[in-house]
Protein backbone atom coordinates (compact mmCIF):
# COMPACT_ATOMS: atom_id res chain seq x y z
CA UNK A 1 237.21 -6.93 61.23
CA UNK A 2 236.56 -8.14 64.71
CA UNK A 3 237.51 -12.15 65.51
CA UNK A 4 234.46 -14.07 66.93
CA UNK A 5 235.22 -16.81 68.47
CA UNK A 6 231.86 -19.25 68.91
CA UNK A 7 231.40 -22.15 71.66
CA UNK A 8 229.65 -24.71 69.66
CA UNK A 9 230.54 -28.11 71.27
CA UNK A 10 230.76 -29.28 74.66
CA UNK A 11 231.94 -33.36 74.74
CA UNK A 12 230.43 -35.12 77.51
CA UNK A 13 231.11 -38.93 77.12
CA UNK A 14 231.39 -40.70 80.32
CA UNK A 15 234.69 -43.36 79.64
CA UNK A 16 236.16 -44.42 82.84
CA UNK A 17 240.27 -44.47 82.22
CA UNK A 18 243.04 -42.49 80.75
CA UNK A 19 245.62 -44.05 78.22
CA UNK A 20 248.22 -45.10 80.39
CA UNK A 21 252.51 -44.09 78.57
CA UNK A 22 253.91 -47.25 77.20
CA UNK A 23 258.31 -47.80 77.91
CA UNK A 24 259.43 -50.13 74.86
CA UNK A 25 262.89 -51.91 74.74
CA UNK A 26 262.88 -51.28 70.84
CA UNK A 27 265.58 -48.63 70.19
CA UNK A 28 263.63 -46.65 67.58
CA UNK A 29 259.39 -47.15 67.09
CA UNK A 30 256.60 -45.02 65.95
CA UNK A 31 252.88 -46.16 66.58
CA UNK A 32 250.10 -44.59 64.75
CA UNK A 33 246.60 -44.61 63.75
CA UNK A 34 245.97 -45.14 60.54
CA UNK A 35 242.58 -43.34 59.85
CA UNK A 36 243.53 -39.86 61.80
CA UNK A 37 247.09 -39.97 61.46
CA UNK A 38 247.65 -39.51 65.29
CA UNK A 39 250.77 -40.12 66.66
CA UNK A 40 250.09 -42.69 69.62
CA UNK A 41 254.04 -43.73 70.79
CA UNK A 42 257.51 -42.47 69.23
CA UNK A 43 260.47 -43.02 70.59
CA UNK A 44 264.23 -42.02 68.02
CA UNK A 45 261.31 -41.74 65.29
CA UNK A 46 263.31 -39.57 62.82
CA UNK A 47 266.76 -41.18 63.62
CA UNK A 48 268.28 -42.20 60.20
CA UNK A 49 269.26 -45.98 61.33
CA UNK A 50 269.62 -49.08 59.62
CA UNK A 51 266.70 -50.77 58.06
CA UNK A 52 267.60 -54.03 57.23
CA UNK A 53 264.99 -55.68 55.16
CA UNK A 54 261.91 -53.43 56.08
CA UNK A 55 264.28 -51.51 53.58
CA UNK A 56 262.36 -53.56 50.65
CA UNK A 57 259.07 -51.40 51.19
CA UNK A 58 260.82 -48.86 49.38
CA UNK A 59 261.47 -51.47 46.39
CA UNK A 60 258.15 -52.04 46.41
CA UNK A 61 256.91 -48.27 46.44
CA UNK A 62 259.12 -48.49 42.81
CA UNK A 63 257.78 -51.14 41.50
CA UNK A 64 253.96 -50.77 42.49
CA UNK A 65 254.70 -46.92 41.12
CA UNK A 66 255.96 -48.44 37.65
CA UNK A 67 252.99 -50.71 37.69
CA UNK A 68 250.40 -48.34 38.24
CA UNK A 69 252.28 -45.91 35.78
CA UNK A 70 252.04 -48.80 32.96
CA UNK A 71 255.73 -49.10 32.54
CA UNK A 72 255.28 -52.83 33.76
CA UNK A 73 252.12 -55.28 33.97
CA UNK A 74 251.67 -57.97 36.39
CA UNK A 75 251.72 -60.45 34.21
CA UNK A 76 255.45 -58.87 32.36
CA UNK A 77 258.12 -61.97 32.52
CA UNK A 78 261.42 -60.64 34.44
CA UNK A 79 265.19 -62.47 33.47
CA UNK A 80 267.35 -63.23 36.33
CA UNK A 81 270.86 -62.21 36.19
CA UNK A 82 273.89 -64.18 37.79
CA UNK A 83 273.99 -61.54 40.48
CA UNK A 84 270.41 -62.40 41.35
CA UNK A 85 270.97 -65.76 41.51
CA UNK A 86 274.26 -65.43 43.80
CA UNK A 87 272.73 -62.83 46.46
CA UNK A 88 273.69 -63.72 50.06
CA UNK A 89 271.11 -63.50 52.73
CA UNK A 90 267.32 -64.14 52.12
CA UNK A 91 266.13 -65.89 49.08
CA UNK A 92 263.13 -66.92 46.97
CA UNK A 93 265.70 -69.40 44.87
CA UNK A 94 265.43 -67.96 41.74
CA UNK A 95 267.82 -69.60 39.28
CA UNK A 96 268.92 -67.81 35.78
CA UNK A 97 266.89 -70.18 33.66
CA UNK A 98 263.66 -68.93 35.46
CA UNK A 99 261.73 -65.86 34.24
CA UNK A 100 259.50 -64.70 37.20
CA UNK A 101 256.58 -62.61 36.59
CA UNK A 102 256.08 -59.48 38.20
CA UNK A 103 253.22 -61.12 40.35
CA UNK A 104 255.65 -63.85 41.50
CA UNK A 105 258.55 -61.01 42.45
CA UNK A 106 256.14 -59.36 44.60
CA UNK A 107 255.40 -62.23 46.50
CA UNK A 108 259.11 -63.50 46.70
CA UNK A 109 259.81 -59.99 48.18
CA UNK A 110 256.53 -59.63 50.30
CA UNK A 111 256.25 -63.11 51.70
CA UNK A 112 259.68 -64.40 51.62
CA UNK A 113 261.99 -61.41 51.83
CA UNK A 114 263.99 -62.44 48.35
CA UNK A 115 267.37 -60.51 48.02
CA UNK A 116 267.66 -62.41 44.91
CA UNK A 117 263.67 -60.81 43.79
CA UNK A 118 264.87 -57.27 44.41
CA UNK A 119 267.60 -56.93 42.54
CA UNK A 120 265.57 -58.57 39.46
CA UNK A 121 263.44 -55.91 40.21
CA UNK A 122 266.09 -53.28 40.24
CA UNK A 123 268.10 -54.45 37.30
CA UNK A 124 264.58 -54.74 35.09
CA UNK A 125 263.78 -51.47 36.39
CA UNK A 126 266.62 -48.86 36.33
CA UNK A 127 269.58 -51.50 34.26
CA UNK A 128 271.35 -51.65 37.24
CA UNK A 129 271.45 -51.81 41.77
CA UNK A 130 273.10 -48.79 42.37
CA UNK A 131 271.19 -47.12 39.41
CA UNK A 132 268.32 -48.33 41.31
CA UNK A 133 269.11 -47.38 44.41
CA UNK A 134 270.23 -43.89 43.57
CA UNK A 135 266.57 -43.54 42.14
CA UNK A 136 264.84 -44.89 45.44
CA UNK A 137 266.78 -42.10 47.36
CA UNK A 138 265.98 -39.33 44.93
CA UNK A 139 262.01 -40.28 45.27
CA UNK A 140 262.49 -40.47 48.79
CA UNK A 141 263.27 -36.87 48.84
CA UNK A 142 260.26 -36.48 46.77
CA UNK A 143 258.03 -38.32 48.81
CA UNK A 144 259.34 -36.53 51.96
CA UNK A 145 261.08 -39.46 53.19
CA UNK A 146 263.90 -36.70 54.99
CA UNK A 147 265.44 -39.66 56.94
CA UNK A 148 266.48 -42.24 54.29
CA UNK A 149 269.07 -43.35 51.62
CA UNK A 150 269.88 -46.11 50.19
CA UNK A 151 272.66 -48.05 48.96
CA UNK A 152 270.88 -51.01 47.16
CA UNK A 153 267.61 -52.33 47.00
CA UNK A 154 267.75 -55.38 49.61
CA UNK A 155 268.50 -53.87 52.64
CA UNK A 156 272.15 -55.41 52.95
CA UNK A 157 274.11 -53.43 55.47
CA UNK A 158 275.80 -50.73 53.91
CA UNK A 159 277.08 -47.45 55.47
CA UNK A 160 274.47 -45.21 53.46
CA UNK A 161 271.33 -47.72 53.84
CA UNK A 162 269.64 -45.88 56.23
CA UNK A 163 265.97 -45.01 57.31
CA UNK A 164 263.79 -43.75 59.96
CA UNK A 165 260.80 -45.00 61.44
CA UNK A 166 258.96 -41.98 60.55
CA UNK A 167 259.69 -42.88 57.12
CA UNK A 168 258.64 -46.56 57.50
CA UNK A 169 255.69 -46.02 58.59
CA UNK A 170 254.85 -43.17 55.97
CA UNK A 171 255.53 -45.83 53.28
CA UNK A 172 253.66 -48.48 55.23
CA UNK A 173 250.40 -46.18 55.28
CA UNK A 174 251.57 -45.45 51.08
CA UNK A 175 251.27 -49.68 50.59
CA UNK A 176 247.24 -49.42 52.12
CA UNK A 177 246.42 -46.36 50.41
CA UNK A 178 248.04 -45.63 47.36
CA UNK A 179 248.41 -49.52 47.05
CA UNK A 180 245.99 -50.70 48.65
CA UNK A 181 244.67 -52.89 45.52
CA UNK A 182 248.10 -54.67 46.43
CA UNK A 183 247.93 -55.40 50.24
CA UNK A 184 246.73 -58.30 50.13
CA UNK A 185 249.78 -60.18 49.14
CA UNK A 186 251.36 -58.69 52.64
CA UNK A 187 249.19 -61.28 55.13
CA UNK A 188 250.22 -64.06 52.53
CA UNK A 189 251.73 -66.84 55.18
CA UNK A 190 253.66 -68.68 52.62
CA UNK A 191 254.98 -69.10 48.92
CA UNK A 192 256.33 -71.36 47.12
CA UNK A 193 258.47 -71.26 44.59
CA UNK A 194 261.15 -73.75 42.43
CA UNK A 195 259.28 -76.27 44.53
CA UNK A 196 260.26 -74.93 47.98
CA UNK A 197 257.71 -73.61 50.05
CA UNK A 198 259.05 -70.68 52.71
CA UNK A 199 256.82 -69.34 55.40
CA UNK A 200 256.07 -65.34 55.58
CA UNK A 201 258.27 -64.72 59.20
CA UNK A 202 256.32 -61.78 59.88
CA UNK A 203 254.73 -63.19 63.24
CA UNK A 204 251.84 -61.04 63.31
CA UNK A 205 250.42 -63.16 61.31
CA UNK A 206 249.79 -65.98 63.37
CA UNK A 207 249.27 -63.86 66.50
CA UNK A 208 245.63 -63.00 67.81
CA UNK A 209 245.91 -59.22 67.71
CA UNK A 210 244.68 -59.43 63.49
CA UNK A 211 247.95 -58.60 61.98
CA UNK A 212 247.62 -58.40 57.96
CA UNK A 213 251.21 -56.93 57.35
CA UNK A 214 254.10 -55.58 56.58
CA UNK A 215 257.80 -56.70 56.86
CA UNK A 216 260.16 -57.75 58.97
CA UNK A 217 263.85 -56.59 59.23
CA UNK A 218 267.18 -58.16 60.70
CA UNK A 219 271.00 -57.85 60.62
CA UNK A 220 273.30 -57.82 63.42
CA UNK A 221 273.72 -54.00 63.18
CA UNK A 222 269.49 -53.34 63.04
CA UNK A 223 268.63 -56.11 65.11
CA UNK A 224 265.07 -57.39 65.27
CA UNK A 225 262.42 -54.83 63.73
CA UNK A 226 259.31 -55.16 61.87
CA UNK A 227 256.68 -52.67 60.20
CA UNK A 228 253.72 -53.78 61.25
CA UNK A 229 249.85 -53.27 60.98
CA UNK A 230 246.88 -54.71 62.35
CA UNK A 231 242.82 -54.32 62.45
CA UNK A 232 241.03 -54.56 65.37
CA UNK A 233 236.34 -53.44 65.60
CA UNK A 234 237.14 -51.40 62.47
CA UNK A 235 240.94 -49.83 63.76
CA UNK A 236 243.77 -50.33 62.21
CA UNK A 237 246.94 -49.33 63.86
CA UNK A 238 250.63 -49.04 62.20
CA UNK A 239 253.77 -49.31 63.46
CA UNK A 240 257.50 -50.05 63.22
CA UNK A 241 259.89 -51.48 65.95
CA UNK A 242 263.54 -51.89 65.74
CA UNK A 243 266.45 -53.23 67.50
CA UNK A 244 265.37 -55.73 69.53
CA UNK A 245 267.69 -58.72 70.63
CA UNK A 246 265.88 -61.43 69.30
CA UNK A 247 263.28 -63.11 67.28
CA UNK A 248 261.00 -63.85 70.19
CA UNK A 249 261.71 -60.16 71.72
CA UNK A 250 260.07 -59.00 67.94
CA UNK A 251 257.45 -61.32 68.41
CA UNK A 252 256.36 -60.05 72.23
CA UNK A 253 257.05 -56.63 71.82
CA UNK A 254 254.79 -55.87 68.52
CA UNK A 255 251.89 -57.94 69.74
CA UNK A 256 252.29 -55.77 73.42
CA UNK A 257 252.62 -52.63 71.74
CA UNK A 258 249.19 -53.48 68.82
CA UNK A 259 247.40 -54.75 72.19
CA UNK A 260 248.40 -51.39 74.28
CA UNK A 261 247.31 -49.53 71.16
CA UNK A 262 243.98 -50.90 70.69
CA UNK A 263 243.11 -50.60 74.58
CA UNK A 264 244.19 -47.42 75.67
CA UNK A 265 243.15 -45.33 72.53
CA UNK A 266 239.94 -44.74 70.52
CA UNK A 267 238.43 -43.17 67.81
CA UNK A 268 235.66 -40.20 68.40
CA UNK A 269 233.74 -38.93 65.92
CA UNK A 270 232.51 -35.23 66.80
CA UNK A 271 230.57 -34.04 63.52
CA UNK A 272 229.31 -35.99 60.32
CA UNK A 273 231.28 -34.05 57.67
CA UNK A 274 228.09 -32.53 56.11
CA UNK A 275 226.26 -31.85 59.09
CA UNK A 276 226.65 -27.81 59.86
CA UNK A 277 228.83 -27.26 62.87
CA UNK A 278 228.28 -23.60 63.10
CA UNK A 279 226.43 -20.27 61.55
CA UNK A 280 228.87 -17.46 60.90
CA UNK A 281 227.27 -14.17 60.11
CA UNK A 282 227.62 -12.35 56.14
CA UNK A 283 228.26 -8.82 55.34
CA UNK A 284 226.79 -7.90 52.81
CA UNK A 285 225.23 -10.64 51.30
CA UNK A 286 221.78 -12.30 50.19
CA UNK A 287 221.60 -14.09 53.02
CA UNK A 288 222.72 -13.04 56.73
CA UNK A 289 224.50 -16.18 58.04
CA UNK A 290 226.28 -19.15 56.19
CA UNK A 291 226.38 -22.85 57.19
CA UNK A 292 229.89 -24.41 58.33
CA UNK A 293 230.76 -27.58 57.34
CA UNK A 294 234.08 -29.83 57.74
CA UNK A 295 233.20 -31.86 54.41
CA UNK A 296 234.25 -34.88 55.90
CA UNK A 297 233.87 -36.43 58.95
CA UNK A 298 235.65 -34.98 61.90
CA UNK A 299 237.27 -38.07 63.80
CA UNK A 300 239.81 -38.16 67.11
CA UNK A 301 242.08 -41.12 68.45
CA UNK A 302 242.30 -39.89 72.16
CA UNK A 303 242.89 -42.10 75.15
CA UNK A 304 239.73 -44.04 76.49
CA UNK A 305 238.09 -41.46 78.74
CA UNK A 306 239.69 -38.29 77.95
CA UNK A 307 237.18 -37.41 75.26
CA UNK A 308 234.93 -36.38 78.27
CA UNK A 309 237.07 -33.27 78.74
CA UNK A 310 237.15 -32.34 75.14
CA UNK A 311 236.11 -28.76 74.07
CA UNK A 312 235.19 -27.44 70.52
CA UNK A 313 234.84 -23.87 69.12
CA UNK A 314 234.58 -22.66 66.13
CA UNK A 315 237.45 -19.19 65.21
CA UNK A 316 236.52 -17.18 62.07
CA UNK A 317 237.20 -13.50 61.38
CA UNK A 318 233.69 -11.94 60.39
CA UNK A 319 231.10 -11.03 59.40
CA UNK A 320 232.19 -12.71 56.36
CA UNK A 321 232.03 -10.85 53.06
CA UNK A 322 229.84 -11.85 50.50
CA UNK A 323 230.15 -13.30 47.69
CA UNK A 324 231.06 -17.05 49.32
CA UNK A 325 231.37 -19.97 47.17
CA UNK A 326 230.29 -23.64 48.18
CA UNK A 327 233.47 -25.28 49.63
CA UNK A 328 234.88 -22.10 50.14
CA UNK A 329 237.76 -22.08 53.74
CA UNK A 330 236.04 -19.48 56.03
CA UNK A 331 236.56 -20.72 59.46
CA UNK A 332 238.72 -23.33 61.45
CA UNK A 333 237.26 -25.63 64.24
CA UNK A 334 239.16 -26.21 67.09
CA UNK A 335 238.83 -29.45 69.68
CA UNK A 336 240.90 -29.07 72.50
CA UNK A 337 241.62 -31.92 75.34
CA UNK A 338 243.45 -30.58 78.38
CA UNK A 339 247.16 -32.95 78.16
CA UNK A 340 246.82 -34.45 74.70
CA UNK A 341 246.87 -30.85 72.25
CA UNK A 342 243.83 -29.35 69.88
CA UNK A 343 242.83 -30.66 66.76
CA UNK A 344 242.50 -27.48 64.30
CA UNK A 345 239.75 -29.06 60.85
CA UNK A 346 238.90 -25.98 58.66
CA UNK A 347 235.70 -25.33 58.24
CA UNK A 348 234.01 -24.71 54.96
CA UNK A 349 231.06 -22.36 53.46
CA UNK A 350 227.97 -25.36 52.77
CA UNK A 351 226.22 -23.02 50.12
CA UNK A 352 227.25 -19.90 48.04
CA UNK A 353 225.96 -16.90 49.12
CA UNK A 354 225.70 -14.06 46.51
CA UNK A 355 226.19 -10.34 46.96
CA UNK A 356 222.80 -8.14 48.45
CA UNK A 357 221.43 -5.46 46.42
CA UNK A 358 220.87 -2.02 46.83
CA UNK A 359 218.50 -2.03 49.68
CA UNK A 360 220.92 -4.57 51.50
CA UNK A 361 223.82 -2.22 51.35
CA UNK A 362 221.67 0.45 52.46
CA UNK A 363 220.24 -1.55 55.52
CA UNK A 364 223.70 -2.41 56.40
CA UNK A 365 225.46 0.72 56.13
CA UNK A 366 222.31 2.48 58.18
CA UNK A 367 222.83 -0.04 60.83
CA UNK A 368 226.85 0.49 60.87
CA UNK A 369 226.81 4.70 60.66
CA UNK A 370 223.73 4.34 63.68
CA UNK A 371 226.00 1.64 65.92
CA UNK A 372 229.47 4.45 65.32
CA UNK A 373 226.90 7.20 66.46
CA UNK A 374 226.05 5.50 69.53
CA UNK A 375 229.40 4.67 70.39
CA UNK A 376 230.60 8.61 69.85
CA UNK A 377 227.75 9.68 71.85
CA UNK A 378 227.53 6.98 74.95
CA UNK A 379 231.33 5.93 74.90
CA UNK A 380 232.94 2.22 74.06
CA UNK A 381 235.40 0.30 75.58
C-alpha cells in the first residue's frame, strides 16, 4: 500500500486580526467553546482545588441522572431532616414540616445555592451525606472527572472536597447536553420559597454579555469563582474562574473574559457534513473511486483572521479495497493553521461499493503485472 496524501482545501478568508493571549488574576480557569470543544484559555485547569459551591453541579448531575433514570419524578415530595434544616452557610429555609418537591430542590440549589436542598437531596437519594458523597466521587471516576472528590454534597470546605476546572466545565457542558431539558432553571434570577424571596447571585445574569448560567462558588479557602456560560450571534462559550478576592473581582473578570472570548475567536465552517470532501481511488471494486464525507459538519473556533492561513488535506492509505460499506472510516482530514495546531475529522465512505467481477480483477491485475514490467525494464526510484 502506498499513502496518498490529497490537497483538497485551500482557506482564503480575508479577517483582519489575530486573537490576541488573555493574563487573568483567577488562580485556576478554563474557557471553552461549547459547540467544537476548543480549548480557548486554561490556566491550573486540572489542579484538584477547592470548589466551594460550584461543587453542587455534581449534586445535580445525581439527581438529574436519577430523574432521567425514573428512580425519582419531578413532581416526588422530599422530607427534610433536622440536619437539613440546621446546615450552616447558604440556605433556601427549608423547615422539617415542609416536604419540597423535586422541582422546588432544584431550584433551591440552582437559584439560591441551598446547603439545606442538597443534603435533602442526598439523604433521599443514597440514606445518607457521606453515602452520598462517596457515590458522587465513584461516578466521577466514571464520568472521567480525574480531578475531583468529594466529601459531602454542599461544597462545605473539607480537606477531600476537591475539583478541577477541567472537571467543572465538563459537567457544565453535561447540564446543556445531557440536561439540557433542565437548563432553564440555571438563568432563573430569583426564588422564593417559605415566603422569602432570594436573588440567583450568579451576576452574569444581569450583565450584557447574555449569561444564562451556571453557579457561583465562595469560601475563604476558594475565594470568588463561578462556572459560567453565555450566548452570543449563535456562540455559546463556557467557563469557570476561581479564586478571585472579591465579589466585584468575580463580577469583572467573567464578563472580561465572555467579552475577550466572543471577540477574538470564531467559528468556521469548512465542509457541510454530507457534502464530499474528497475522491479516494478503489481496488478492486465496482466502482473506481468512493466519495468522502465527514457526516457532520466540519466546524473550527480559531482566532478572527487566522482562518486565512488554514490548510486542509485529506491522508488515506489506498487504493482502498473493495467491498466498502456506507459510513465506513477510510480516510482522516486534516486542517492545519500555522500557531494554533491541526484539526484531524475522519472521513467516511458516502456509498458502499461492492466487489468487481471477473473482468475487473482481470483489468486490474493486467494493469498492475504491465506497471511492475515497466518498472523492471526502465528503472524506479
Amino acid at each position: 500500500m502506498i499513502l496518498r496524501i490529497l490537497a483538497v482545501l485551500a482557506i482564503s478568508f480575508a479577517w483582519p486580526a489575530s486573537a490576541q493571549t488573555l493574563d487573568t488574576a483567577a488562580t485556576a480557569a478554563l474557557v471553552i467553546d461549547y459547540d467544537t470543544g476548543a480549548v480557548l484559555l486554561e490556566k491550573n485547569a486540572d489542579e484538584p482545588i477547592p470548589p466551594a459551591s460550584m461543587s453542587k453541579l455534581m449534586t445535580l448531575n445525581m439527581l438529574f441522572e436519577a430523574i432521567q433514570d425514573g428512580r425519582v419524578a419531578m413532581e416526588d415530595r422530599f422530607p427534610v431532616s433536622t440536619k437539613a434544616h440546621g446546615y450552616p452557610g447558604s440556605t433556601m429555609f427549608l423547615e422539617t414540616r415542609h416536604s419540597p418537591t423535586v422541582r422546588d430542590l432544584i431550584r433551591g440549589i440552582v437559584v439560591l445555592s441551598g446547603n439545606d436542598a442538597c443534603i435533602v437531596v442526598a439523604e433521599q437519594l443514597a440514606g445518607s451525606e457521606d453515602a452520598f458523597a462517596y457515590q458522587m466521587t465513584e461516578r466521577a471516576r466514571e464520568l472521567g472527572m480525574t480531578g475531583s472528590t468529594f466529601a459531602n454534597a454542599t461544597g462545605w470546605p473539607a480537606e477531600t472536597q476537591r475539583m478541577s476546572a477541567r472537571d467543572l466545565v465538563f459537567l457544565a457542558t453535561r447540564m446543556l447536553g445531557e440536561f439540557g431539558e433542565y437548563y432553564s432553571f440555571f438563568a432563573e434570577r430569583e426564588f422564593t420559597w417559605n415566603d422569602i424571596t432570594q436573588p440567583n447571585r450568579n451576576p452574569l445574569l444581569y450583565g450584557s454579555i447574555a449569561g444564562d448560567g451556571l453557579k457561583t462558588g465562595h469560601t475563604e479557602e476558594a475565594g470568588y469563582g463561578l462556572v459560567g456560560s453565555a450566548v452570543r450571534d449563535g456562540r455559546r462559550i463556557v467557563f469557570m474562574i476561581t479564586g478571585l478576592q472579591s465579589d466585584a473581582d468575580r463580577t469583572s473578570e467573567s464578563e472580561r473574559i465572555a467579552a475577550w472570548a466572543f471577540r477574538e475567536f470564531e467559528n468556521v465552517t469548512f465542509f457541510d457534513g454530507e457534502m464530499p470532501v474528497a475522491q479516494a481511488d478503489v481496488w478492486l471494486g465496482d466502482e473506481k473511486q468512493v466519495a468522502l464525507v465527514a457526516g457532520e459538519d466540519i466546524v473550527a473556533t480559531l482566532p478572527r483572521g487566522r482562518a486565512a492561513e488554514a490548510t486542509a488535506r485529506v491522508v488515506y492509505d489506498g487504493p482502498i479495497s473493495a467491498p466498502i460499506a456506507a459510513g465506513e472510516h477510510i480516510a482522516n482530514l486534516l486542517i492545519e493553521t500555522p500557531g494554533v495546531g491541526t484539526m484531524t475529522i475522519p472521513l467516511l465512505a458516502q456509498n458502499d461499493v461492492a466487489e468487481g467481477g471477473a473482468m475487473t480483477r482481470i483489468i486490474s491485475s493486467t494493469g498492475l503485472l504491465a506497471s511492475r514490467t515497466f518498472a523492471n525494464l526502465f528503472g524506479s526510484d
